[in-house]
N, C-alpha and C. Protein backbone atom coordinates (compact mmCIF):
# COMPACT_ATOMS: atom_id res chain seq x y z
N UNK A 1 -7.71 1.52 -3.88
CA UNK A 1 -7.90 0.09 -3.98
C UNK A 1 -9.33 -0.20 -3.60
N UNK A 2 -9.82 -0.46 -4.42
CA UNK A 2 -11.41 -1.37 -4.81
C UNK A 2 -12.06 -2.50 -3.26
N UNK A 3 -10.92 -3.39 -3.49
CA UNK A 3 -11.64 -4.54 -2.68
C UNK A 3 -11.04 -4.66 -1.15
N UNK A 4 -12.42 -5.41 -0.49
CA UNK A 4 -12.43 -5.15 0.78
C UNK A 4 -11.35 -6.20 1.24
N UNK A 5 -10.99 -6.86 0.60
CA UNK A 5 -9.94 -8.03 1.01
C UNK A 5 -8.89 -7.22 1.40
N UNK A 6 -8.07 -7.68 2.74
CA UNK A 6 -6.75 -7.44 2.94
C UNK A 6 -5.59 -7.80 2.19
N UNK A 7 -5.91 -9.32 1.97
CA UNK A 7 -4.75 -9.69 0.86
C UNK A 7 -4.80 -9.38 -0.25
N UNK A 8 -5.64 -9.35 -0.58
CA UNK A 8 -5.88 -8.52 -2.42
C UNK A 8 -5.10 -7.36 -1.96
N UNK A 9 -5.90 -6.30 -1.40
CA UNK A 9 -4.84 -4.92 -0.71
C UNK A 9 -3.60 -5.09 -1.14
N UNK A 10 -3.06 -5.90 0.23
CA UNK A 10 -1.73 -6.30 0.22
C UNK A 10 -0.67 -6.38 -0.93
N UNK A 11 -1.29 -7.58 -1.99
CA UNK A 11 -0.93 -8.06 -2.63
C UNK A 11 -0.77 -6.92 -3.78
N UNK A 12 -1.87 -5.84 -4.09
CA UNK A 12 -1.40 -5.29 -5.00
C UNK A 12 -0.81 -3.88 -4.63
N UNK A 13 -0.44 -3.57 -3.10
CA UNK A 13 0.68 -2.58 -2.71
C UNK A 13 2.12 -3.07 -3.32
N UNK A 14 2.00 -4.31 -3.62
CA UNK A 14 3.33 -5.09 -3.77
C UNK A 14 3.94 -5.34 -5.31
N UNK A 15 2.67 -4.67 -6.22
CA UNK A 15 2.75 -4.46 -7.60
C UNK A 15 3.16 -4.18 -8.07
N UNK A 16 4.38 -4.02 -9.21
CA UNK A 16 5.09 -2.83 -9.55
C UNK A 16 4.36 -1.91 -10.20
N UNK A 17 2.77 -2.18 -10.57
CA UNK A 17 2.11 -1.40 -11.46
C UNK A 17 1.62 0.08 -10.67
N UNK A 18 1.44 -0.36 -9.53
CA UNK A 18 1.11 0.37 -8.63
C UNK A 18 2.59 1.26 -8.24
N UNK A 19 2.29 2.55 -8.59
CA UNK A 19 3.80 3.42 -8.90
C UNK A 19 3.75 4.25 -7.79
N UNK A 20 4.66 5.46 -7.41
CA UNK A 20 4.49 6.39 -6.36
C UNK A 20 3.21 7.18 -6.30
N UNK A 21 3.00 7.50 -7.23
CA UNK A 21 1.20 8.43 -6.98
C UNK A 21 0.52 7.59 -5.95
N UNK A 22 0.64 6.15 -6.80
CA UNK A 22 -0.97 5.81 -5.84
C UNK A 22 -0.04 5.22 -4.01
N UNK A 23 1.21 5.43 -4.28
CA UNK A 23 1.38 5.35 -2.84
C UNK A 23 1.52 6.61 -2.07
N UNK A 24 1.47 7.18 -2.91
CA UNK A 24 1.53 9.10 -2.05
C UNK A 24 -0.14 9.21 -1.92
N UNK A 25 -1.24 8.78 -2.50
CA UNK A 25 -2.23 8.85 -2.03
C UNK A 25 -3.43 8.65 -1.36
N UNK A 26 -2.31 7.55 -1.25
CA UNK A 26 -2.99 6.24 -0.03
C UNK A 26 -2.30 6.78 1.34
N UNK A 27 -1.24 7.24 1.45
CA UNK A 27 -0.74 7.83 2.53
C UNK A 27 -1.50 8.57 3.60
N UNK A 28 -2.68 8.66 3.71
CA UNK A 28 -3.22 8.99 4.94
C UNK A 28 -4.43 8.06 4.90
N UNK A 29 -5.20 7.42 4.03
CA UNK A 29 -5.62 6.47 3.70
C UNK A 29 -5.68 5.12 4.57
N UNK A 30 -4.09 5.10 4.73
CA UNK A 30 -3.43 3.06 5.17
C UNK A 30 -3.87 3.37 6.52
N UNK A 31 -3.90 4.62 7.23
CA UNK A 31 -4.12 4.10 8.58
C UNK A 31 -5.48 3.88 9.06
N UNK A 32 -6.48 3.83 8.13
CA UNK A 32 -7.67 3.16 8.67
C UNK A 32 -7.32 1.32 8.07
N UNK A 33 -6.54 1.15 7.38
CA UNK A 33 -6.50 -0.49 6.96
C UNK A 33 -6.00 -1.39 7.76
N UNK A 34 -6.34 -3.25 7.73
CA UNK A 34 -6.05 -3.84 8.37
C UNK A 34 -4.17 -3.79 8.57
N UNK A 35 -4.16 -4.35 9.60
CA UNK A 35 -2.10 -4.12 10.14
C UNK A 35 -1.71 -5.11 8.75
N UNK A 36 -1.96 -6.21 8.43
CA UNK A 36 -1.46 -6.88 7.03
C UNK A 36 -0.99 -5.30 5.61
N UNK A 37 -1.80 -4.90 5.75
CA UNK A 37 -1.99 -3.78 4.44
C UNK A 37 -1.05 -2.79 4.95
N UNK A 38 -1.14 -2.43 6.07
CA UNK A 38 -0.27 -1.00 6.68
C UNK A 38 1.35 -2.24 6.78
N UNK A 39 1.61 -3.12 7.20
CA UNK A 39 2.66 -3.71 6.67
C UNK A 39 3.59 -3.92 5.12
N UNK A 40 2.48 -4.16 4.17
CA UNK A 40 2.76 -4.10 2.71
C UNK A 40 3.15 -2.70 2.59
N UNK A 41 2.38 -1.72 2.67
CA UNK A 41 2.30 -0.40 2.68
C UNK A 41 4.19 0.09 3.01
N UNK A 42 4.32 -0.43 3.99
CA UNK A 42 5.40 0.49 4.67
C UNK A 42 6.58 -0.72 3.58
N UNK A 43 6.39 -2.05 3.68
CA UNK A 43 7.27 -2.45 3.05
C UNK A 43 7.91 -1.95 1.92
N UNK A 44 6.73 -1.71 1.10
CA UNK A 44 6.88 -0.88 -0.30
C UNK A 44 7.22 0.47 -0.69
N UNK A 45 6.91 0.86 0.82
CA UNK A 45 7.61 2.60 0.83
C UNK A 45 8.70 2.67 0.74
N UNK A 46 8.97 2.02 2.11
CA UNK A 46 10.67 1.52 2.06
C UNK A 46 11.21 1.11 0.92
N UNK A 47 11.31 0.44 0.07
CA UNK A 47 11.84 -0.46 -1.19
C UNK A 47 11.72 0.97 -2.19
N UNK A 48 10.93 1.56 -1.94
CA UNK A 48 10.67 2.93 -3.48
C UNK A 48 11.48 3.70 -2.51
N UNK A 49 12.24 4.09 -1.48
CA UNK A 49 13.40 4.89 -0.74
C UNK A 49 12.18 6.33 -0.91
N UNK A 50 10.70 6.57 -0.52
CA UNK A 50 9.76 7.32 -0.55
C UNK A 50 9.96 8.05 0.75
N UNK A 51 10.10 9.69 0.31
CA UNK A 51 10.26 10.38 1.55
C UNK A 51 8.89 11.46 1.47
């Protein structure tokens, strides 16, 4: 993800376009991001049942 905005972030963890790759590769990634983003993040893990 491109922009320095949190909610942009946020907002497009919450994408459906955004599929498992790019959440398997953000996965060590989210923990430098603001707690808003590492929230979306985990929300969306959860919801894809991502182990």
């Amino acid at each position: 993800m491109k922009s320095d905005s949190p909610i942009i972030k946020a907002l497009a963890l919450i994408d459906r376009r955004a599929g498992e790759r790019m959440l398997s590769t953000l996965k060590e990634s989210i923990k430098d991001e603001n707690e808003l983003v590492k929230y979306f993040y985990k929300l969306r893990y959860d919801a894809e049942q991502m182990r």
